[in-house]
Protein backbone atom coordinates (compact mmCIF):
# COMPACT_ATOMS: atom_id res chain seq x y z
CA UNK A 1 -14.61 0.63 -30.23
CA UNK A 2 -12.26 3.62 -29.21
CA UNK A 3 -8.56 3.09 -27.53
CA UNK A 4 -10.01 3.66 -24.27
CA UNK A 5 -12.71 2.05 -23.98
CA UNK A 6 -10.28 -1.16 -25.35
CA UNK A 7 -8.44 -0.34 -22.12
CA UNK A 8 -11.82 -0.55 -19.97
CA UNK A 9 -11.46 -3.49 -17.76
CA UNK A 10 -14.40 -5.10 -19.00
CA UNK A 11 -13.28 -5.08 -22.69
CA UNK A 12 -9.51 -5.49 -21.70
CA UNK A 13 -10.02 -9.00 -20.07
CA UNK A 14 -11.70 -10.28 -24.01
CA UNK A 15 -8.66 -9.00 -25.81
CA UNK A 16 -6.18 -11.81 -26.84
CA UNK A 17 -2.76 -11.54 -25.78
CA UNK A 18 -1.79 -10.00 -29.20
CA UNK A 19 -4.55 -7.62 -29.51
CA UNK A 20 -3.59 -6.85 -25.34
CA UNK A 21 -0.15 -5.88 -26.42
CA UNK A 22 -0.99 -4.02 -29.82
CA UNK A 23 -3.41 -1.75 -28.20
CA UNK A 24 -1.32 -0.90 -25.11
CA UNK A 25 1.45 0.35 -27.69
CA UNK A 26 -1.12 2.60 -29.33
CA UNK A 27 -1.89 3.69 -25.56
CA UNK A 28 1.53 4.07 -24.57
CA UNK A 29 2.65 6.91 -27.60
CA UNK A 30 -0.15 8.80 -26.71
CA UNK A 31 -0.20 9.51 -23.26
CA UNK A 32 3.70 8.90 -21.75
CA UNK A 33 6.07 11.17 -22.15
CA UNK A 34 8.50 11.11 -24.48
CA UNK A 35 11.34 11.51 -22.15
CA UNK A 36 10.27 8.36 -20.86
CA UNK A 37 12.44 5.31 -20.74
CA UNK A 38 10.78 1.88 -21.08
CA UNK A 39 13.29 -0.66 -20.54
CA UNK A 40 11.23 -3.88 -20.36
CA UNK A 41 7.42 -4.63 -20.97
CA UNK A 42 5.21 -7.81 -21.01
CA UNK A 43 2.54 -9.54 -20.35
CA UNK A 44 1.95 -10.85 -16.60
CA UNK A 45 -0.56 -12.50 -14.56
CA UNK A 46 -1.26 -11.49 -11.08
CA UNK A 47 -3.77 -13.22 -8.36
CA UNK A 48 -5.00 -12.90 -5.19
CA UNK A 49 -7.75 -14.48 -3.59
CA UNK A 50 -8.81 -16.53 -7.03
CA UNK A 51 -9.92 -13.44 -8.35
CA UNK A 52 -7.20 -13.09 -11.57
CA UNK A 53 -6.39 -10.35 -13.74
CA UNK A 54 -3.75 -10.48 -16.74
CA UNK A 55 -2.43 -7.34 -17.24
CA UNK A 56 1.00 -5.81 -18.74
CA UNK A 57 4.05 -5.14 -16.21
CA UNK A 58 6.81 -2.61 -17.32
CA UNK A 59 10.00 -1.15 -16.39
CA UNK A 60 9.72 2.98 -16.85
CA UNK A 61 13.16 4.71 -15.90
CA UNK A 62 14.60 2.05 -14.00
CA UNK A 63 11.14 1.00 -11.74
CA UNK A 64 8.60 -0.97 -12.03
CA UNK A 65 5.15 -0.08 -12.86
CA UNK A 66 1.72 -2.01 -14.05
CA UNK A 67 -1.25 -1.19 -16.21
CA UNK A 68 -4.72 -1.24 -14.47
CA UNK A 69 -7.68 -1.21 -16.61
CA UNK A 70 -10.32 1.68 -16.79
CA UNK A 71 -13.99 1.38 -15.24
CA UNK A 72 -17.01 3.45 -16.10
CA UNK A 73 -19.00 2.28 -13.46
CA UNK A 74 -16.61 1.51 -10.47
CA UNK A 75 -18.05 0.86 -7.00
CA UNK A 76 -15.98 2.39 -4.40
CA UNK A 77 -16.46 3.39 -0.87
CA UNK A 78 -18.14 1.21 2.12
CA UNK A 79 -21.38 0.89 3.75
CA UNK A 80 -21.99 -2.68 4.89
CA UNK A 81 -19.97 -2.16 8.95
CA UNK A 82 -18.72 -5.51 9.86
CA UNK A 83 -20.41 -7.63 7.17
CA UNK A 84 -18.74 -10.66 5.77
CA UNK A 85 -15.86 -10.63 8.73
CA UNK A 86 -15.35 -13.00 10.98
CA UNK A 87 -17.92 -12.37 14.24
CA UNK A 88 -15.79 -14.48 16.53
CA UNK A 89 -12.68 -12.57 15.96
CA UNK A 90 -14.39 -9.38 16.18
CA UNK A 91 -15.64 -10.33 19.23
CA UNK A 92 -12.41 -11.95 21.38
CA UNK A 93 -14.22 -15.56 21.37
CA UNK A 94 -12.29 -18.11 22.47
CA UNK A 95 -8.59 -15.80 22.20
CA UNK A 96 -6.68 -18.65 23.91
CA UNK A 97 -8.04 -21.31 22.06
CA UNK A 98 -7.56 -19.31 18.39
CA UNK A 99 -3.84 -19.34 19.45
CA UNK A 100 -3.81 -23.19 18.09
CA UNK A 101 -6.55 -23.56 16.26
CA UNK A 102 -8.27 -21.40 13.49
CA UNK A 103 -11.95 -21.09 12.63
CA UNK A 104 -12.96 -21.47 9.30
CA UNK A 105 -16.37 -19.79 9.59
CA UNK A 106 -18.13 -17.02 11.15
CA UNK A 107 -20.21 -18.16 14.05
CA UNK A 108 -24.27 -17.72 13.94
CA UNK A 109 -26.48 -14.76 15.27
CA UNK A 110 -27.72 -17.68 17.46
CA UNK A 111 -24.49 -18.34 18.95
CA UNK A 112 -23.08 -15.15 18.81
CA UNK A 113 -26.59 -14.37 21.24
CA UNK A 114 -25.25 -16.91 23.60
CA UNK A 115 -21.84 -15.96 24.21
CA UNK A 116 -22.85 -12.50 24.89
CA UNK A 117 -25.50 -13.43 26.98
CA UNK A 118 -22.75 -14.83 29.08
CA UNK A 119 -20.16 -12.15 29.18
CA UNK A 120 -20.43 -8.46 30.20
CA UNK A 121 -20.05 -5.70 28.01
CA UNK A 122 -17.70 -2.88 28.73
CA UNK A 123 -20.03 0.23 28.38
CA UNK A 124 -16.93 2.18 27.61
CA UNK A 125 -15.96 1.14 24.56
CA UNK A 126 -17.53 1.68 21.06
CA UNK A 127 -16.76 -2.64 20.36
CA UNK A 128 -18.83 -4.68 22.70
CA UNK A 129 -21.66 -6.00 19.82
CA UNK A 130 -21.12 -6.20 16.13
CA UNK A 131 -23.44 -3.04 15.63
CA UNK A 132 -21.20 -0.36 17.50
CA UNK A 133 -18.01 -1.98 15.23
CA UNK A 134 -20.47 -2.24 12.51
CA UNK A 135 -21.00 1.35 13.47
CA UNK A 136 -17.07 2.08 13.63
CA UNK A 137 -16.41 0.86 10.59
CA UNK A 138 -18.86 2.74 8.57
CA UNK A 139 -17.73 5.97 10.26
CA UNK A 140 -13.85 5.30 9.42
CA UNK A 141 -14.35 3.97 5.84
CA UNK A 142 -15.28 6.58 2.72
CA UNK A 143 -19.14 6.87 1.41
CA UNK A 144 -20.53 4.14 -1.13
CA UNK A 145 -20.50 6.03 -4.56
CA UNK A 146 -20.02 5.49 -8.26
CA UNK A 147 -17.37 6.41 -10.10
CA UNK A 148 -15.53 6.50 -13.22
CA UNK A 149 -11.82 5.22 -13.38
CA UNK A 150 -9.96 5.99 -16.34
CA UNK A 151 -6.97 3.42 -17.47
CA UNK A 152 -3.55 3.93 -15.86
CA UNK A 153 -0.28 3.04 -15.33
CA UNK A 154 0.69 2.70 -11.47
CA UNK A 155 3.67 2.12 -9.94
CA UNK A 156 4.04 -1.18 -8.21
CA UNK A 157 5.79 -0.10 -4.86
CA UNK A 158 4.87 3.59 -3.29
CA UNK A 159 8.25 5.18 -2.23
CA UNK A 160 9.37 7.26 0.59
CA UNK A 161 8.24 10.74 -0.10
CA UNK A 162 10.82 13.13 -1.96
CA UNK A 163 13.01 9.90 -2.71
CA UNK A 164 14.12 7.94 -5.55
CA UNK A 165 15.44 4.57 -5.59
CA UNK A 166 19.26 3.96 -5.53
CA UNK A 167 20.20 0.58 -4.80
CA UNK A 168 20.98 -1.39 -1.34
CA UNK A 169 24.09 -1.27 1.07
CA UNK A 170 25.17 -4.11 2.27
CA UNK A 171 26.55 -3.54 5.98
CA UNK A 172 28.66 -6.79 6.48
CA UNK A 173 30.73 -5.84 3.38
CA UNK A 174 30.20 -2.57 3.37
CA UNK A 175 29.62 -2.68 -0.76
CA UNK A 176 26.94 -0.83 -2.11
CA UNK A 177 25.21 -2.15 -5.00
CA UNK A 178 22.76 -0.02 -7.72
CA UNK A 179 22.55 0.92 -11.13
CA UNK A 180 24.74 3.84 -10.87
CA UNK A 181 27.52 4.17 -8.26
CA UNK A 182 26.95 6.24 -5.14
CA UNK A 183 28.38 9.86 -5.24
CA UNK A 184 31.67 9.38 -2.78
CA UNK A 185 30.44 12.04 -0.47
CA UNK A 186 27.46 10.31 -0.17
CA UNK A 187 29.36 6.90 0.56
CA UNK A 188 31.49 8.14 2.99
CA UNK A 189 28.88 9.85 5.17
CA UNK A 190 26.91 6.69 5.06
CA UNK A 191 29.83 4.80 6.00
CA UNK A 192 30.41 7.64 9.34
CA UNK A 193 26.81 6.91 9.97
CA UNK A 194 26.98 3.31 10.21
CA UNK A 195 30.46 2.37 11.38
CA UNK A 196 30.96 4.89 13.82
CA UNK A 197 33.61 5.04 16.19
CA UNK A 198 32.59 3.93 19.35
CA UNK A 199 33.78 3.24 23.00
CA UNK A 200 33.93 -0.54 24.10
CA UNK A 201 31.37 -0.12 26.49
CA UNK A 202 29.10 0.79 23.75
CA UNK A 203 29.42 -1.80 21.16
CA UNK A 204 27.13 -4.46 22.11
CA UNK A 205 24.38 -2.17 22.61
CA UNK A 206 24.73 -0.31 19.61
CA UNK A 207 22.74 -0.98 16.91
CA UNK A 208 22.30 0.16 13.18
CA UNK A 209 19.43 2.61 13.16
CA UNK A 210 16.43 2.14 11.42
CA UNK A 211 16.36 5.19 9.04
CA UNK A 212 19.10 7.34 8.12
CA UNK A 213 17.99 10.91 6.63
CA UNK A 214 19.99 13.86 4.96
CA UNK A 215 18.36 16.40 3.83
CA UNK A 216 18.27 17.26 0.10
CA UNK A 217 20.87 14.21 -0.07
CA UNK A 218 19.69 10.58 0.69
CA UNK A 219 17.32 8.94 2.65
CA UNK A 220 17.58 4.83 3.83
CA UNK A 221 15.96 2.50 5.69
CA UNK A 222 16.98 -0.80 6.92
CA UNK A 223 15.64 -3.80 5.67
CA UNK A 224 14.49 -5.95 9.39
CA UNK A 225 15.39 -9.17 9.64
CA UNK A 226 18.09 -8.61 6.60
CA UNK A 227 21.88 -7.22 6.80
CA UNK A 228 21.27 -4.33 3.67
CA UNK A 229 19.62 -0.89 3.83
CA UNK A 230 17.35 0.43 0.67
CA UNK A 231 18.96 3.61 -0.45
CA UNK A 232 17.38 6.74 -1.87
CA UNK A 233 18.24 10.19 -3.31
CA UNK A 234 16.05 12.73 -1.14
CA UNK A 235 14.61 16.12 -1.79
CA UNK A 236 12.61 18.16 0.28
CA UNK A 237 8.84 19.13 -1.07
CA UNK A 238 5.46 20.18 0.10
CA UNK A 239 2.75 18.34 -1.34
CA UNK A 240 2.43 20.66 -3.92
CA UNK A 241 6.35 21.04 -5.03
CA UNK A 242 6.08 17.09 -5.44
CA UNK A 243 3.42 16.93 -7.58
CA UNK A 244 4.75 19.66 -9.71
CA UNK A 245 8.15 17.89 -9.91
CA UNK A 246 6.06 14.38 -10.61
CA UNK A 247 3.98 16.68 -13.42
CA UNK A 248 7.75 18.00 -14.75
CA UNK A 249 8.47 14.32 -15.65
CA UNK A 250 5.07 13.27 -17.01
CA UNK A 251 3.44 11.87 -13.41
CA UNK A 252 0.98 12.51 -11.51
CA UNK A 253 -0.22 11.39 -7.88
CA UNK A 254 -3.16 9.27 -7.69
CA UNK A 255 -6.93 10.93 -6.60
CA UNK A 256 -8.59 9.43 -3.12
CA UNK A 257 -11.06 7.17 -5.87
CA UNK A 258 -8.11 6.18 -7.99
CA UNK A 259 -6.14 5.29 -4.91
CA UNK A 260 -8.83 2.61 -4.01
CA UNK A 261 -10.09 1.42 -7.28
CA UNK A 262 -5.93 0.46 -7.35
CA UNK A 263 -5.43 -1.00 -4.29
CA UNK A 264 -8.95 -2.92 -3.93
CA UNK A 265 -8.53 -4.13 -7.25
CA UNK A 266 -12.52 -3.50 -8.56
CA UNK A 267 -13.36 -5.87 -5.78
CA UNK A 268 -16.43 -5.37 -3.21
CA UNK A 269 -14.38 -6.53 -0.04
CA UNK A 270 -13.62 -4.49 3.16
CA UNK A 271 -9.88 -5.78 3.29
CA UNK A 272 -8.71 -6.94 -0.74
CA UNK A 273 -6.95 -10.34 1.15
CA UNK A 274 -10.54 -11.41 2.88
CA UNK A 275 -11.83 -11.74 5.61
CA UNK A 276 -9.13 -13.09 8.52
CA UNK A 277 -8.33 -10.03 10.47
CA UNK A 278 -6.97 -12.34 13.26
CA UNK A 279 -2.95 -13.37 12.71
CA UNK A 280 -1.84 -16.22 14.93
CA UNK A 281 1.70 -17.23 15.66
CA UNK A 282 0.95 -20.43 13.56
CA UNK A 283 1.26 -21.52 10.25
CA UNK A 284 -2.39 -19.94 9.11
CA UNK A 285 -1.48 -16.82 10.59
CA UNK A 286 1.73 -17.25 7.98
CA UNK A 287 -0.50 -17.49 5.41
CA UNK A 288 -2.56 -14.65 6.17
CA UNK A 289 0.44 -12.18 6.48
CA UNK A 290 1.72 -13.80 2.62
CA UNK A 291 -2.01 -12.83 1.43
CA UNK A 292 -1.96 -9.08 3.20
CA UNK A 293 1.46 -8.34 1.77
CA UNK A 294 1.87 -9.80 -1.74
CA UNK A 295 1.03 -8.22 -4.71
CA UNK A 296 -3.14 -7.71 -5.19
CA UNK A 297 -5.09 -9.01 -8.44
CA UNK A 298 -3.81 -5.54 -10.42
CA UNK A 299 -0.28 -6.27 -9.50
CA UNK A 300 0.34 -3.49 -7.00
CA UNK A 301 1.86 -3.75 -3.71
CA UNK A 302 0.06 -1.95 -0.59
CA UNK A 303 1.97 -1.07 2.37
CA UNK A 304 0.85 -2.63 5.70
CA UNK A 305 3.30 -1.59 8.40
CA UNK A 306 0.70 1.31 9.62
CA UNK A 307 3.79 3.76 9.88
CA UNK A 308 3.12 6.15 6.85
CA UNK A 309 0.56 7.78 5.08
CA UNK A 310 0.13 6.91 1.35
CA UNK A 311 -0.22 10.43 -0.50
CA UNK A 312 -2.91 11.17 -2.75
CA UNK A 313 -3.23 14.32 -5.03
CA UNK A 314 -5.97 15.58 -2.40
CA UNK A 315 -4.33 17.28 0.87
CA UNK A 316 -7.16 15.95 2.76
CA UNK A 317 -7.38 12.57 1.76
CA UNK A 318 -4.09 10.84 2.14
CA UNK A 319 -4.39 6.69 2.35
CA UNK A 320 -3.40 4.52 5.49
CA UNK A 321 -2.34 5.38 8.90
CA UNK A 322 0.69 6.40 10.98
CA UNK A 323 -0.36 4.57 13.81
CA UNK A 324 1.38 6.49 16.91
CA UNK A 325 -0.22 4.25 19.60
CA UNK A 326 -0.91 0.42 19.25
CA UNK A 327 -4.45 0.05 19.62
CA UNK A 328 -6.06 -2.77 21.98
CA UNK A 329 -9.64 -3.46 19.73
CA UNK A 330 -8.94 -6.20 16.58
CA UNK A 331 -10.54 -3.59 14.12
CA UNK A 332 -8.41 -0.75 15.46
CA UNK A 333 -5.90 -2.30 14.65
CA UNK A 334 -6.50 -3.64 11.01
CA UNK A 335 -9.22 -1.02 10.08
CA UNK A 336 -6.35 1.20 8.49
CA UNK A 337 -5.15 -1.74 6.08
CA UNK A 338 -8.99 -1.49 4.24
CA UNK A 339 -9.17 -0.53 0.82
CA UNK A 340 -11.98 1.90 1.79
CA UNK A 341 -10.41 3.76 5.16
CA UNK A 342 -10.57 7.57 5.31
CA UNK A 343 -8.03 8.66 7.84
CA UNK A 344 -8.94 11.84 10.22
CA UNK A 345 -5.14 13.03 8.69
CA UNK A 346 -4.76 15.69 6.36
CA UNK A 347 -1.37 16.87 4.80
CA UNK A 348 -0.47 20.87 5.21
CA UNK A 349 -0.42 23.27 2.09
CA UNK A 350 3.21 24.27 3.77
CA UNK A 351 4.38 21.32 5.08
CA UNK A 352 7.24 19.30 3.74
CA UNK A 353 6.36 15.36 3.48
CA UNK A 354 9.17 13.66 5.15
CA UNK A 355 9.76 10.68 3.71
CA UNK A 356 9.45 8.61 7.24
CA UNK A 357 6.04 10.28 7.45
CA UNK A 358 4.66 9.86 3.37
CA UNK A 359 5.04 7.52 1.16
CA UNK A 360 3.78 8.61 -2.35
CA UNK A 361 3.25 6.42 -5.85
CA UNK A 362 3.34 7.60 -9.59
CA UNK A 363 0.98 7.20 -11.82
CA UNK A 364 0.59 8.15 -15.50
CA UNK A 365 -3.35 8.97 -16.25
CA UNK A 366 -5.03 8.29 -19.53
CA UNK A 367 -7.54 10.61 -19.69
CA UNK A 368 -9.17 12.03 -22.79
């Protein structure tokens, strides 16, 4: 049996742990680049969902990436509309109820019959029977297909576009903290930014902004709920310029198929957490936001704040949704979080991806 095909997913999961590690050593001196720095590599086990996948997590130059096994035969794309979600949800059934209670199964064709016969459907939307969001869903979501995924190593978080990671500012001490210091122009423009001088009549109502961009210098954004700021170095591109710059360094961005073999995880579901689209102010709505926002069964964090696109190497396809307007319809609003949606967005051969517009993820490909 070749390297790679030791590296396909459905060989990878027989190896021992040994035989795991030796051939991902042989993997990684033939396809990263030498310049390279791996700081830390092992063995890890990620879950979501009971569906379970040991893999190998490593630290290249300073962030973290994982390794996601190859698959000849991978079944991407969606053609199935609402099936396997919750009808009742879908549907508005019972919304005052669901805000203290949670259902733990869809309801029956019978009874979904009954309630409709009972309530009247507004002809002007596209969402008053499962078959016209059945309908929706298969129209926003990417063709059924085949496809074959080679082995690759993916980084765990997708960053701002044009950015790399610096470390966080603290704004109560005013102390920033990464693995190299912040340049002191840098630092002292962050520090006019966020302590400015201000008239007492403005104080209480001023409040630290959510992003903070220089061009060509550094980029942050504030952490909600939290008193520190993630801080980046930033550098205009156009799509193009970054992936050049990514290729410079041995990266590349992921393709539209790559993109959801990663974040779906090999798994046949609309949304990789399941099927609760509906998030209560409750305990079980808790649990469903833990689910949509930890790591999936390859490791890899997805975004789910709708306020960026996730690039891909194809201008046309880029992954997720900048959601401008909140939408009223339950799968308007969590249609853009499925493995399988094809926004209508498409990324211009002159543009340059702001990084409060893009986010963008490196990967290192091991094709033949």
């Amino acid at each position: 049996m070749g390297l790679l095909e030791q590296l396909e997913w459905i060989n990878w999961k027989q190896l021992s742990d040994e035989e795991k590690l030796t051939v991902f050593q042989k993997a990684l001196s033939m396809f990263v680049c030498p310049t390279i720095e791996i700081s830390y590599m092992a063995l890890a086990d990620f879950e979501l969902c009971g569906i379970k996948c040991r893999t190998i997590e490593l630290e290249i130059d300073g962030e973290l990436f994982v390794f996601v096994p190859g698959n000849n035969e991978a079944i991407l794309g969606w053609d199935s509309g609402a099936e396997g979600l919750r009808a009742h949800e879908l549907l508005g059934f019972n919304q005052n109820d669901l805000e203290n209670s949670t259902f733990k199964t869809s309801l029956t064709s019978q009874e979904i019959a009954k309630i409709f016969a009972s309530i009247k459907a507004d002809d002007s939307k596209d969402f008053s029977s499962l078959e016209k969001i059945s309908a929706h869903v298969n129209q926003r979501t990417t063709e059924l297909r085949k496809v074959k995924i080679s082995p690759m190593i993916i980084q765990k978080y997708a960053l701002p576009a044009g950015t790399e990671f610096l470390g966080i500012f603290d704004v109560v001490s005013g102390v920033f903290k990464g693995e190299f210091a912040l340049p002191l122009a840098y630092e002292n423009r962050v520090k006019d930014l966020l302590y400015p001088k201000l008239e007492a009549s403005n104080c209480l109502s001023w409040l630290f902004p959510a992003t903070i961009l220089e061009r060509n210098q550094f980029y942050m954004e504030f952490l909600p709920e939290s008193d520190h700021y993630f801080v980046y170095s930033h550098a205009e591109y156009t799509h193009t310029q970054l992936q050049e710059r990514l290729a410079q360094k041995g990266y590349s961005l992921l393709n539209s198929d790559q993109w959801e073999y990663m974040a779906g995880a090999g798994t046949r579901r609309l949304f990789r957490w399941g099927n609760e689209l509906l998030i209560q102010k409750n305990q079980a709505g808790k649990l469903i936001l833990e689910k949509m926002n930890q790591s999936n069964m390859f490791g890899l964090v997805i975004d789910t704040t709708k306020i960026r696109y996730e690039l891909t190497s194809q201008l046309e396809q880029p992954k997720l949704e900048k959601a401008e307007v909140e939408k009223c319809h339950l799968i308007e609003k969590m249609l853009p979080l499925s493995t399988y949606y094809q926004t209508t967005h498409q990324v211009d051969v002159n543009q340059l991806v702001s990084p409060e517009t893009y986010l963008y993820r490196k990967a290192i490909l091991m094709v033949e």
